[in-house]
N, C-alpha and C. Protein backbone atom coordinates (compact mmCIF):
# COMPACT_ATOMS: atom_id res chain seq x y z
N UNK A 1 0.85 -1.18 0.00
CA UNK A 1 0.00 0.00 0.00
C UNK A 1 0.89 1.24 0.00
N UNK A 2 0.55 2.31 -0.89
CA UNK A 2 1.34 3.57 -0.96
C UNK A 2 0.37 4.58 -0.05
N UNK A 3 1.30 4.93 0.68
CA UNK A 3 0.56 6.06 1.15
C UNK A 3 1.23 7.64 0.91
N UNK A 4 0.88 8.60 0.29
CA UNK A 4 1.17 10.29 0.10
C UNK A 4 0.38 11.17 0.88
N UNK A 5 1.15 12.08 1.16
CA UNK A 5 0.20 13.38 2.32
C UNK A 5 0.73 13.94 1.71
N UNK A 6 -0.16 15.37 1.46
CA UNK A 6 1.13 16.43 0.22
C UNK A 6 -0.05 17.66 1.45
N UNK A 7 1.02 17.76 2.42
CA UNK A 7 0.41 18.98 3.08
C UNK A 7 -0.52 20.08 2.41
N UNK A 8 0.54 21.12 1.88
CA UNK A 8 0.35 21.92 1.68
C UNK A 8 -0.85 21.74 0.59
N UNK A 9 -1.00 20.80 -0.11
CA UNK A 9 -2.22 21.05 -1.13
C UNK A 9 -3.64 20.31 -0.33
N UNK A 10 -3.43 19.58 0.59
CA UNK A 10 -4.45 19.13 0.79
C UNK A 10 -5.07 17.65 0.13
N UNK A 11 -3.97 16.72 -0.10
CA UNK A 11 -4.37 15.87 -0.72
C UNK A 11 -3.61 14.42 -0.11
N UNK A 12 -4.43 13.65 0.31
CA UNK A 12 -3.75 12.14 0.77
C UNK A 12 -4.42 11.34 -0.10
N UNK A 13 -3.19 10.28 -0.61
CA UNK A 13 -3.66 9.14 -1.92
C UNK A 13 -3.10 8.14 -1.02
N UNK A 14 -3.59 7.29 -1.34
CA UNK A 14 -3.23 5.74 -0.45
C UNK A 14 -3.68 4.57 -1.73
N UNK A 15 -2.85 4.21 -2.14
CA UNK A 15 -2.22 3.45 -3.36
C UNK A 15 -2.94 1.71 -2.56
N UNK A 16 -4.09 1.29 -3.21
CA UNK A 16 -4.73 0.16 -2.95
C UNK A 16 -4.78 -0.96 -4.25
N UNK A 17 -4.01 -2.31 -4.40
CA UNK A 17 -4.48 -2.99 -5.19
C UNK A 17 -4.23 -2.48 -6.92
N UNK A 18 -3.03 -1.54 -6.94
CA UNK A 18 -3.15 -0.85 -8.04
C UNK A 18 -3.16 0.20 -8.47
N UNK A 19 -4.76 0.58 -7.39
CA UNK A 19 -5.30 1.92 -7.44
C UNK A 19 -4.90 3.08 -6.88
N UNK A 20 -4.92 3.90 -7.53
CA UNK A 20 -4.64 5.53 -6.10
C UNK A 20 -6.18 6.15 -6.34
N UNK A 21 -6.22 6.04 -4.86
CA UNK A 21 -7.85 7.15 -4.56
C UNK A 21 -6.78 8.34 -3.37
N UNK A 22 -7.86 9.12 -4.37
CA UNK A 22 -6.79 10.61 -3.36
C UNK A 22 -8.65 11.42 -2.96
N UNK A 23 -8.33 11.59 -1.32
CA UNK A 23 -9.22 12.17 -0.69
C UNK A 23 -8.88 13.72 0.02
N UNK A 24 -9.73 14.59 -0.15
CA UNK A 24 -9.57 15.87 0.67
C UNK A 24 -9.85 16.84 -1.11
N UNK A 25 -9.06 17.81 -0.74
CA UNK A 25 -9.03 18.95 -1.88
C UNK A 25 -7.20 18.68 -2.70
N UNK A 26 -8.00 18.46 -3.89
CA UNK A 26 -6.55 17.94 -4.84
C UNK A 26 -6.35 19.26 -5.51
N UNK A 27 -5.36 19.44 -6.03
CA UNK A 27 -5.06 20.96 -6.64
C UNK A 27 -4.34 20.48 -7.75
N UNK A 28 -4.97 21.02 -9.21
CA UNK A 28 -4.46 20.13 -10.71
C UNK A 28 -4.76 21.25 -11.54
N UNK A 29 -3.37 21.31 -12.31
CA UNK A 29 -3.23 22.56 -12.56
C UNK A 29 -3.99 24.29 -11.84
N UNK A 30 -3.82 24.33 -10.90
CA UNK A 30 -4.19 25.76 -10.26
C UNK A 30 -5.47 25.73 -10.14
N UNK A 31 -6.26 24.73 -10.46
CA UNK A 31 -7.87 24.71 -10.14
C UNK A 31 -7.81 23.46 -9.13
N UNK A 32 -8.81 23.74 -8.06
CA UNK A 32 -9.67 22.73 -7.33
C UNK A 32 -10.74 22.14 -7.53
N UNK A 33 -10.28 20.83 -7.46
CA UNK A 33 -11.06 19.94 -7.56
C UNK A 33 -12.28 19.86 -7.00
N UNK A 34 -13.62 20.11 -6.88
CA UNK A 34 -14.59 20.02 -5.73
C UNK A 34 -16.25 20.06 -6.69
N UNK A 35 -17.20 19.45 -5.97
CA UNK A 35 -18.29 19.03 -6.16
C UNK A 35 -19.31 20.54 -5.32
N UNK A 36 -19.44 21.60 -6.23
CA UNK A 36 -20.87 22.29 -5.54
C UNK A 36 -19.96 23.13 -4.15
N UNK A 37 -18.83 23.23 -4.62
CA UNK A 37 -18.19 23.86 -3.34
C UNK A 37 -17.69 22.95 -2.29
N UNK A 38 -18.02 21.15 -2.13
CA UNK A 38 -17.29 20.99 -1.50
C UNK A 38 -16.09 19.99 -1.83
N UNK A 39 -15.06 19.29 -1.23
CA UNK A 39 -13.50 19.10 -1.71
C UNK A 39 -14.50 17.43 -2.41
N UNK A 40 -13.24 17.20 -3.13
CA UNK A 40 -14.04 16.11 -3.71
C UNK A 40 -13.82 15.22 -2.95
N UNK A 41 -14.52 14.18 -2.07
CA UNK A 41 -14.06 13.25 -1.42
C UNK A 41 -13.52 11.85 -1.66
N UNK A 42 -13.69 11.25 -2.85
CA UNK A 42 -12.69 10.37 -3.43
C UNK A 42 -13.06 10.45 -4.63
N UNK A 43 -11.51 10.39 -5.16
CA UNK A 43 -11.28 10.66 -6.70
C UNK A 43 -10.62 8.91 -7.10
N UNK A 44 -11.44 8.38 -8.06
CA UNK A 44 -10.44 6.61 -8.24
C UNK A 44 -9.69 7.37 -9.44
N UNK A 45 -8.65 7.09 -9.90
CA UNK A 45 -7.33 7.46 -10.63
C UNK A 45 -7.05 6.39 -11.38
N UNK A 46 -7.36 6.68 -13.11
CA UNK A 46 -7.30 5.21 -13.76
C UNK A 46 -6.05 4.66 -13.02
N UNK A 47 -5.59 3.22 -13.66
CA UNK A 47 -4.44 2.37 -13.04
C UNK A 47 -3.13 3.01 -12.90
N UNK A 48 -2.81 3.47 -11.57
CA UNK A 48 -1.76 3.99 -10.85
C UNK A 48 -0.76 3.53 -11.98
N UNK A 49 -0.23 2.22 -12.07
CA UNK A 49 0.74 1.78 -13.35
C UNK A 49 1.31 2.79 -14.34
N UNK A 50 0.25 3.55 -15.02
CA UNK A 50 0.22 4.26 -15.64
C UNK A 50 0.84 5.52 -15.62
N UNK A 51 0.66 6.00 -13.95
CA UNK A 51 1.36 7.18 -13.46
C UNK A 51 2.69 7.09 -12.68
N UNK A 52 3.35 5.33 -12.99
CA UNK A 52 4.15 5.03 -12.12
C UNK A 52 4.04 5.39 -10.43
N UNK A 53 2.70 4.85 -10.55
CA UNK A 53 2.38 4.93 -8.84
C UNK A 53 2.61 3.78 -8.07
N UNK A 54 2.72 2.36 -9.06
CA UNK A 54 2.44 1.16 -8.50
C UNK A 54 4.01 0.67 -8.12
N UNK A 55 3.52 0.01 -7.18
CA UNK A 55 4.62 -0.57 -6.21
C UNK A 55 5.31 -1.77 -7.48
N UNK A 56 6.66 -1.79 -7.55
CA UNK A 56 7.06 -2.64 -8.19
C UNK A 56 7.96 -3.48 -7.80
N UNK A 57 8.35 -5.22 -8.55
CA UNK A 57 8.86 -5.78 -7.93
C UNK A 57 10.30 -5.38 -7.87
N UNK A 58 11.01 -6.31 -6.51
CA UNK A 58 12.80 -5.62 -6.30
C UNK A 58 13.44 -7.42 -6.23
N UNK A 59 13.93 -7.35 -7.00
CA UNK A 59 14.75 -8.53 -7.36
C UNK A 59 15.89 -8.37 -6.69
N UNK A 60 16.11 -8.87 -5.59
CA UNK A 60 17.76 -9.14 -4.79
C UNK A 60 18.42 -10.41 -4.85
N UNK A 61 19.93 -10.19 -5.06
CA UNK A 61 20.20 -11.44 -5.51
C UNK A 61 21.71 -11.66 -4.48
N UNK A 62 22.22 -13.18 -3.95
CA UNK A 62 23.22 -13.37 -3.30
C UNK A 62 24.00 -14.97 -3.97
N UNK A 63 24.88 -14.66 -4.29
CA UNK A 63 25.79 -15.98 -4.67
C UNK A 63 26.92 -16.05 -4.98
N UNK A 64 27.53 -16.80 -5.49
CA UNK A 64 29.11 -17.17 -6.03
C UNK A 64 29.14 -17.81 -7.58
N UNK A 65 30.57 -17.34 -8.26
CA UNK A 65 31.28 -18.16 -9.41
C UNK A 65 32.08 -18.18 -8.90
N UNK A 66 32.65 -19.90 -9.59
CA UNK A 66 33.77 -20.08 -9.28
C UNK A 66 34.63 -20.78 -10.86
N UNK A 67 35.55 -20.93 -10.98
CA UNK A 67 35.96 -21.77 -12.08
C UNK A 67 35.83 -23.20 -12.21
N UNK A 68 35.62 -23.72 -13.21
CA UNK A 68 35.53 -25.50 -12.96
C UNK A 68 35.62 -25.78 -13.98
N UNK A 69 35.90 -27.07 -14.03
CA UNK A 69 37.11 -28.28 -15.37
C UNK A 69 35.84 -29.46 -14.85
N UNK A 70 34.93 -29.81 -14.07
CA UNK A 70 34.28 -30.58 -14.28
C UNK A 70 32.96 -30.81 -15.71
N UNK A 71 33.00 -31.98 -15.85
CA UNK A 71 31.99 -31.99 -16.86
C UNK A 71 30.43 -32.40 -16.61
N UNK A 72 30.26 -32.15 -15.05
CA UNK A 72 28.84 -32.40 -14.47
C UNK A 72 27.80 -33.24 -15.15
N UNK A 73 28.49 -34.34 -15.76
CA UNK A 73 27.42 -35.10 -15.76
C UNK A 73 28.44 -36.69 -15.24
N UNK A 74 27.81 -37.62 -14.45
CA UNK A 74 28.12 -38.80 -14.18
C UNK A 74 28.99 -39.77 -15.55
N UNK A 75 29.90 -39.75 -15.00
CA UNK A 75 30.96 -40.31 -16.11
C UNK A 75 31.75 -41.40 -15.60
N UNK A 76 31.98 -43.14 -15.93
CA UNK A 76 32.28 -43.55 -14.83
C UNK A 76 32.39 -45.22 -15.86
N UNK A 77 33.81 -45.82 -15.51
CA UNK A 77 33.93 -47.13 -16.55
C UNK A 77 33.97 -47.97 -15.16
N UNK A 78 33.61 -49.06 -15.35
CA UNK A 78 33.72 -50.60 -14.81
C UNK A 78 34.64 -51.41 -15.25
N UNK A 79 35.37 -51.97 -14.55
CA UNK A 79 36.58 -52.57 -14.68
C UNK A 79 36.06 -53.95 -14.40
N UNK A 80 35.44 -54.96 -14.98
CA UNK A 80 34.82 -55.89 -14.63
C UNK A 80 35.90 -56.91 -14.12
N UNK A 81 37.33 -56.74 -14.33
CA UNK A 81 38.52 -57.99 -13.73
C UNK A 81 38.48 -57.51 -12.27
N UNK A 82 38.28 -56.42 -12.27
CA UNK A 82 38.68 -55.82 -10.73
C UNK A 82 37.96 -55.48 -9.92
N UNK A 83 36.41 -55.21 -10.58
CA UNK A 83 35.79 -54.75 -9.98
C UNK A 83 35.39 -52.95 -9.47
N UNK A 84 36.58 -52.48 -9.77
CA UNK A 84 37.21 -51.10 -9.68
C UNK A 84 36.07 -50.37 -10.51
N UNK A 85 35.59 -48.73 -10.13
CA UNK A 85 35.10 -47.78 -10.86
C UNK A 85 35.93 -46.76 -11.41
N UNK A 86 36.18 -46.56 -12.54
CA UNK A 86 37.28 -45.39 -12.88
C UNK A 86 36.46 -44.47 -13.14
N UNK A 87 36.45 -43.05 -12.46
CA UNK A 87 36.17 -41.91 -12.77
C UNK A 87 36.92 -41.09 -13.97
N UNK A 88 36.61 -40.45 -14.90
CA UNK A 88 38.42 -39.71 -16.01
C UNK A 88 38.17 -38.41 -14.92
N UNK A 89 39.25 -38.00 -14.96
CA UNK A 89 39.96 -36.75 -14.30
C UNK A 89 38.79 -35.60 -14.89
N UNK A 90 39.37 -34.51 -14.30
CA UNK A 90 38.48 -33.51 -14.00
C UNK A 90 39.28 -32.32 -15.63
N UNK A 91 38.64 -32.55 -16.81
CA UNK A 91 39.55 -32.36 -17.80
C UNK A 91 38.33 -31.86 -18.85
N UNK A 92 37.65 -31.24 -18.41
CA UNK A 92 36.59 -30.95 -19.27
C UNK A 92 36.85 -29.17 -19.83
N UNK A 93 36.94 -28.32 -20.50
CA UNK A 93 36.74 -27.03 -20.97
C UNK A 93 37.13 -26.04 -19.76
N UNK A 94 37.54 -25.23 -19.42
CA UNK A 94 37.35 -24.61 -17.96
C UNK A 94 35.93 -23.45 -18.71
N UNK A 95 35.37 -23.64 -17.44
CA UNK A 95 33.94 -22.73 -17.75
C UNK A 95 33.87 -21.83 -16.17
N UNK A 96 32.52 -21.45 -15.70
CA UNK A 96 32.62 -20.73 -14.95
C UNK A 96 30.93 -20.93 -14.32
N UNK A 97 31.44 -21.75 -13.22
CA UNK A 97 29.64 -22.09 -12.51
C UNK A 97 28.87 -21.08 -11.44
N UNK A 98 27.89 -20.91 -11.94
CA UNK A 98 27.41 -19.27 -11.22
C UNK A 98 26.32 -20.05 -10.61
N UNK A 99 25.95 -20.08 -9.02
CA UNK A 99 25.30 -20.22 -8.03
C UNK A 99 24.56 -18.91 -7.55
N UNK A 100 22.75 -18.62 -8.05
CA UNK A 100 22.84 -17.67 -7.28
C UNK A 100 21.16 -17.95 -6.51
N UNK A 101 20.96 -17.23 -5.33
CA UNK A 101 19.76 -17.24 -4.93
C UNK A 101 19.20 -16.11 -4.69
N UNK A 102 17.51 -16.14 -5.54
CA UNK A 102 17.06 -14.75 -6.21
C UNK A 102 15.79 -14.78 -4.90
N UNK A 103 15.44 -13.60 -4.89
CA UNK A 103 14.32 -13.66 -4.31
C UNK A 103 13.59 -11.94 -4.52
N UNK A 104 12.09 -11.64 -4.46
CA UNK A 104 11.90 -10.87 -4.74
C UNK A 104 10.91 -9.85 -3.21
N UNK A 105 11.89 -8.75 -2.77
CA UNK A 105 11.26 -7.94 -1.46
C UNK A 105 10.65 -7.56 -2.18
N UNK A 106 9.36 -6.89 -3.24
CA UNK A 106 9.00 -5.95 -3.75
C UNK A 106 7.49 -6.30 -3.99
N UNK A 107 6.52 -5.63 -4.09
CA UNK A 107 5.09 -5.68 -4.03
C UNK A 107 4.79 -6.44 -5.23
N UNK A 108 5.02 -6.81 -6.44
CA UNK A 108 4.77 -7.46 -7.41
C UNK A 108 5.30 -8.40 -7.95
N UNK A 109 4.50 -9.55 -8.42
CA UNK A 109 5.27 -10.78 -9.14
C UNK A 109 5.95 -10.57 -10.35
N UNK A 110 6.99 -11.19 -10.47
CA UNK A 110 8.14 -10.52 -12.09
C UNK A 110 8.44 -12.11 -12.23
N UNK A 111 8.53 -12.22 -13.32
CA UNK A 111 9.81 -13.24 -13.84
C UNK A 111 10.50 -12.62 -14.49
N UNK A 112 11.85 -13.76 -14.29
CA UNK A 112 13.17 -13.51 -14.90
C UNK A 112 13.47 -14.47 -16.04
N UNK A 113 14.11 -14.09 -17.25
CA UNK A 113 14.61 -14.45 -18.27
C UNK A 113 16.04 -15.20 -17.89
N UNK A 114 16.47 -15.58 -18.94
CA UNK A 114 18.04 -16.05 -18.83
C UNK A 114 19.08 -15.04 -18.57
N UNK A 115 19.91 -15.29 -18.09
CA UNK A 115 20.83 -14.24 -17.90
C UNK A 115 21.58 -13.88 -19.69
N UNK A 116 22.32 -12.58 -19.67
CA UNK A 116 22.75 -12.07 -20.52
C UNK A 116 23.76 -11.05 -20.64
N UNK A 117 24.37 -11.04 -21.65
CA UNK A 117 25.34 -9.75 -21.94
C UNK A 117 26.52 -10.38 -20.60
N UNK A 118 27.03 -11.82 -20.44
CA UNK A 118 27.89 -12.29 -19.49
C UNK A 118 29.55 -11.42 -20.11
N UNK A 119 29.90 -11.60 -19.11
CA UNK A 119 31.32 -10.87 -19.06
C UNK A 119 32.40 -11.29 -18.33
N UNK A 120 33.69 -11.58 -18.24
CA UNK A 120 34.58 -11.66 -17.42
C UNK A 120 35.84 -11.78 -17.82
N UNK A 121 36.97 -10.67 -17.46
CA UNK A 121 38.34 -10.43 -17.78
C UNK A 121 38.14 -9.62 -19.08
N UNK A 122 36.59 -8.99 -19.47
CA UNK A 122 36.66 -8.38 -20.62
C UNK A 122 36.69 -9.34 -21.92
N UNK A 123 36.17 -10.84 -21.81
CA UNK A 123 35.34 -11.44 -22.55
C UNK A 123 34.22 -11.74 -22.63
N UNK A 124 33.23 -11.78 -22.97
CA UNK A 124 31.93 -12.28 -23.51
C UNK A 124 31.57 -13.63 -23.25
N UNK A 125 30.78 -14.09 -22.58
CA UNK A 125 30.72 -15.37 -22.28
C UNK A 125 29.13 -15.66 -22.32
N UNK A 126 29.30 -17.17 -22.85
CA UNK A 126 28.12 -17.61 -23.51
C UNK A 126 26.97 -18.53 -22.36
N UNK A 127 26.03 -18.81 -21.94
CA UNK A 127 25.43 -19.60 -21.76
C UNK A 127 25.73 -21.03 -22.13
N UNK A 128 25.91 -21.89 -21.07
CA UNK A 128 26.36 -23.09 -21.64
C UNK A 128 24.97 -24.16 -21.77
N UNK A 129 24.45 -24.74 -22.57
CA UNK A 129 23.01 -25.49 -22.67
C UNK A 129 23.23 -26.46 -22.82
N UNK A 130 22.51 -26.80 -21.58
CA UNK A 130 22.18 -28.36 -20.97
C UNK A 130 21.37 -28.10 -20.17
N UNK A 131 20.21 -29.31 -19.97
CA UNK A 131 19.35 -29.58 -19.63
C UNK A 131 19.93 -29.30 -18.00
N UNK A 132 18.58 -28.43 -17.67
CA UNK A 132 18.50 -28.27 -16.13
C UNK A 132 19.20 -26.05 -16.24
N UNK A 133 19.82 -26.00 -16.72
CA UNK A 133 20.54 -24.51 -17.13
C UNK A 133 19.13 -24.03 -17.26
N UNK A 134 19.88 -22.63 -15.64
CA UNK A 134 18.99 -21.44 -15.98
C UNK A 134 18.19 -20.82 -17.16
N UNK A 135 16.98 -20.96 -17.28
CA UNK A 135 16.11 -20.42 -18.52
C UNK A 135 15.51 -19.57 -17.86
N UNK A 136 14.84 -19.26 -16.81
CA UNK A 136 13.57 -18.07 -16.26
C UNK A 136 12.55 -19.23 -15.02
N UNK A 137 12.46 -18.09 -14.74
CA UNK A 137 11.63 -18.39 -12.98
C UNK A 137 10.67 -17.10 -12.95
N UNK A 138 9.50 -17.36 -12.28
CA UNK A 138 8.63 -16.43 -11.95
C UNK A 138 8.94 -16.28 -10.20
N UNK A 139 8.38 -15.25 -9.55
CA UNK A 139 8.91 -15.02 -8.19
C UNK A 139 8.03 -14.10 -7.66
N UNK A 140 7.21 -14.80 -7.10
CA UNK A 140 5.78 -14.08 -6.11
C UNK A 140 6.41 -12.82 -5.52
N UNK A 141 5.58 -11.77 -5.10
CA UNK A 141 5.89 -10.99 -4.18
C UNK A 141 6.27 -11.37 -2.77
N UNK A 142 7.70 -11.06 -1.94
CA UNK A 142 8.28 -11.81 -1.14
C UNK A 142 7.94 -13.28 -0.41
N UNK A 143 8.36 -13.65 -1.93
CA UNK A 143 8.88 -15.37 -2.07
C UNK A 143 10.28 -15.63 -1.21
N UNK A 144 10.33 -16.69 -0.78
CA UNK A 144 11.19 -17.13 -0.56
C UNK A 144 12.21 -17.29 -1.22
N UNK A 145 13.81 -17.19 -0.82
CA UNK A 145 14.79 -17.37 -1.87
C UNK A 145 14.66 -18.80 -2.62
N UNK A 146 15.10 -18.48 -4.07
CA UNK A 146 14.88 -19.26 -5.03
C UNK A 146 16.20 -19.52 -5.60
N UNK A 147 16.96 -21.38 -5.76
CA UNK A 147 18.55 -21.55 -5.91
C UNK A 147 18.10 -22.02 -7.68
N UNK A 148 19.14 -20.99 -8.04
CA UNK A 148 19.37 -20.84 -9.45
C UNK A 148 20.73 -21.34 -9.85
N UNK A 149 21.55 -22.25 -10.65
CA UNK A 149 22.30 -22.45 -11.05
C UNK A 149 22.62 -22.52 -12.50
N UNK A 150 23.77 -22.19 -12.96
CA UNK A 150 24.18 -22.35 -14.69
C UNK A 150 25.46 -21.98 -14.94
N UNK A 151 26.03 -21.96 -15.92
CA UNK A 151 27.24 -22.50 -16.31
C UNK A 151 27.88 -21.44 -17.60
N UNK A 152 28.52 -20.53 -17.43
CA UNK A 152 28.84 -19.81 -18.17
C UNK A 152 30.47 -20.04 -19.01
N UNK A 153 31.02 -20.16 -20.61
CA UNK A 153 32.08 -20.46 -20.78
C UNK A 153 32.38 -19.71 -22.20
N UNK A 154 33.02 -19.80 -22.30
CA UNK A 154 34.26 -18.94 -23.52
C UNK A 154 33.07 -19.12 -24.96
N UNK A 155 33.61 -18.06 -25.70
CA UNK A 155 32.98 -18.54 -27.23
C UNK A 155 33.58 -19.67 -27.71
N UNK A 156 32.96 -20.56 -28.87
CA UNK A 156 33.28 -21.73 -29.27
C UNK A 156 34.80 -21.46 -29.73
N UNK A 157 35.65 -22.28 -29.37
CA UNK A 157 36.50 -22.09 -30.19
C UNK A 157 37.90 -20.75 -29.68
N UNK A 158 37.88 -20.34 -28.24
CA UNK A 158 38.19 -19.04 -27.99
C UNK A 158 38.13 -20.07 -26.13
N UNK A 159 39.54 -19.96 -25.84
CA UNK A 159 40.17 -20.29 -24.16
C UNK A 159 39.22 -19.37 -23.52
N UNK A 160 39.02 -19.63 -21.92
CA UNK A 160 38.13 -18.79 -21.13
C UNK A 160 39.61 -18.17 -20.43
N UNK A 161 39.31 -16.59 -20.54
CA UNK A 161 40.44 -16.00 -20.18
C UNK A 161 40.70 -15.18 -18.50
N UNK A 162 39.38 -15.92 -17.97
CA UNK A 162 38.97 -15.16 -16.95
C UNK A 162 39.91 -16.30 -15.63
N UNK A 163 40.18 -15.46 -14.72
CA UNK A 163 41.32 -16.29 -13.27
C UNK A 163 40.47 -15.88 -12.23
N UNK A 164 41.16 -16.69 -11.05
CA UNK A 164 40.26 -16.56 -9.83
C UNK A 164 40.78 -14.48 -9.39
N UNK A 165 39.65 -14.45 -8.53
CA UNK A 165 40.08 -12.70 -8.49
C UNK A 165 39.52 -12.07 -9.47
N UNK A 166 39.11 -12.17 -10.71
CA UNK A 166 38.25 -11.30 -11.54
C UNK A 166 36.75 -11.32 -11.08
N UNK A 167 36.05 -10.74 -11.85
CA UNK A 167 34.84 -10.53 -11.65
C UNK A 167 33.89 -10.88 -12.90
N UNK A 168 32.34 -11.46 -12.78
CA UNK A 168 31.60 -12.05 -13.64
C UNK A 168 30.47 -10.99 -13.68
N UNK A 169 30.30 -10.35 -14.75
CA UNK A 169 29.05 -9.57 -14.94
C UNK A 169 28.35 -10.14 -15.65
N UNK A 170 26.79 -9.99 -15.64
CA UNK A 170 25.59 -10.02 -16.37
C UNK A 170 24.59 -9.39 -15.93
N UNK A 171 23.59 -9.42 -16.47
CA UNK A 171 22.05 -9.16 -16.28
C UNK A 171 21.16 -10.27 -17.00
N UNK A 172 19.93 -10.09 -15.84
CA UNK A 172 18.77 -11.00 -15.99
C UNK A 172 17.63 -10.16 -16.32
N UNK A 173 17.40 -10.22 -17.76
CA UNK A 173 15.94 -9.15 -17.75
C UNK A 173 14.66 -9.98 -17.05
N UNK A 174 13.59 -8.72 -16.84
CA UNK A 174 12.71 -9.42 -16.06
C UNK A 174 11.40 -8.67 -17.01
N UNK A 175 10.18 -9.44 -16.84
CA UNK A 175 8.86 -9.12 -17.18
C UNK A 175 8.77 -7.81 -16.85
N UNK A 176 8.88 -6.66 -15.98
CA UNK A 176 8.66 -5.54 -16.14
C UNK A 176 9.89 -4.49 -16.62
N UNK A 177 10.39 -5.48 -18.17
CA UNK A 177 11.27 -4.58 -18.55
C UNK A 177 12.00 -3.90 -18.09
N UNK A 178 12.91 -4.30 -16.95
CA UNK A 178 13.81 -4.04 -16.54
C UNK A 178 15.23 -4.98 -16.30
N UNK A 179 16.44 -4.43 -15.80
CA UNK A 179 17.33 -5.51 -15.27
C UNK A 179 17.64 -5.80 -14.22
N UNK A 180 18.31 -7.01 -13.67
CA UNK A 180 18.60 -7.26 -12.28
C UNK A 180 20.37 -7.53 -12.55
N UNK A 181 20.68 -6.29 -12.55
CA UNK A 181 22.62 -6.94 -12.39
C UNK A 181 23.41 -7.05 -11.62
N UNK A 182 24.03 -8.30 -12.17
CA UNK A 182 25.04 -9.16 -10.91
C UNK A 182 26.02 -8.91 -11.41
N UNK A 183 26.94 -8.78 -10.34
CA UNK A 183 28.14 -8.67 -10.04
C UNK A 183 28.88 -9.44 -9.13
N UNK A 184 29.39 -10.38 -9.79
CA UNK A 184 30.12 -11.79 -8.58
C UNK A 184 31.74 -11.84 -9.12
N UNK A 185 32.43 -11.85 -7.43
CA UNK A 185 33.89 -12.14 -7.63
C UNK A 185 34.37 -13.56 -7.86
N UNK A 186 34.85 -13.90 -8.55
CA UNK A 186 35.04 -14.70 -9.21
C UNK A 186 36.38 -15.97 -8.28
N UNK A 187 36.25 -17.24 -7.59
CA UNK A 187 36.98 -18.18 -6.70
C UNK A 187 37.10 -18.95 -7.56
């Protein structure tokens, strides 16, 4: 709920569901508002939205990247003389695994898109796709934190040039056309 007191003119709006109803004597452009001489006692105000009155959502976000050579998916030979499981070594691309948990303090439900415009050491870094990788989440008005994970790595063909100590930028656009940007130091 928004609430405004604008003293001097005489006007309190209290922002309901959307709406702003403003009660007392409103003053719009240099004329008063009033019915037969007296103040108008509620005025409904098409959809506040409109006048950027409405409470909007606030996307806060907390997590870590770190670097990794794993290839996260279960990889694993049987040695049937021995019995033995061989794992192969940890020898996969170096990429960059971003852990984050989103949650939204803000009066309205938003979803979020994929992240974008990734960055680090002043390269460009791609979305890595595989099943389960961050695509978009919707996020009630103060929802509970929500664990997001995905996997960011070099253009095809082009070393990931980023070391521990740098930093990973992006943004996540969201349904009310806006961005949520992260900024994570990079372990």
């Amino acid at each position: 709920m928004l609430l405004v007191i604008l003293g001097g003119l005489g006007v309190v709006a209290a922002g309901v569901g959307g709406w702003l109803v403003l009660t007392g004597r409103a003053v719009v452009g240099g004329a008063i508002l009033g019915v037969g001489g007296l103040a108008l006692t509620a005025i409904s105000v098409a959809y506040s939205g409109l006048l950027g009155l409405r409470s909007r959502a606030r996307v806060e976000h907390e997590g870590g990247a770190r670097l990794c050579r794993s290839h996260h998916v279960l990889i694993a030979r049987f040695d049937p003389g021995t019995g033995a499981v061989h794992s192969p070594p940890d020898d996969a691309e170096p990429h960059i695994d971003v852990d984050l948990r989103l949650f939204n303090s803000g009066g309205n439900a938003v979803t979020l898109f994929k992240a974008e415009d990734a960055t680090a050491a002043g390269q460009e870094l791609e979305p890595h796709r595989y099943p389960g990788n961050f695509t978009g989440l919707r996020l009630e008005p103060h929802s509970p934190k929500v664990e997001q994970s995905f996997t960011l790595e070099a253009p095809k063909g082009e070393p990931l040039r980023a070391e521990a100590g740098d930093r990973v930028r992006f943004r996540i656009p969201t349904s009310d056309r806006r961005y949520v940007r992260v900024t994570l130091d990079l372990r």
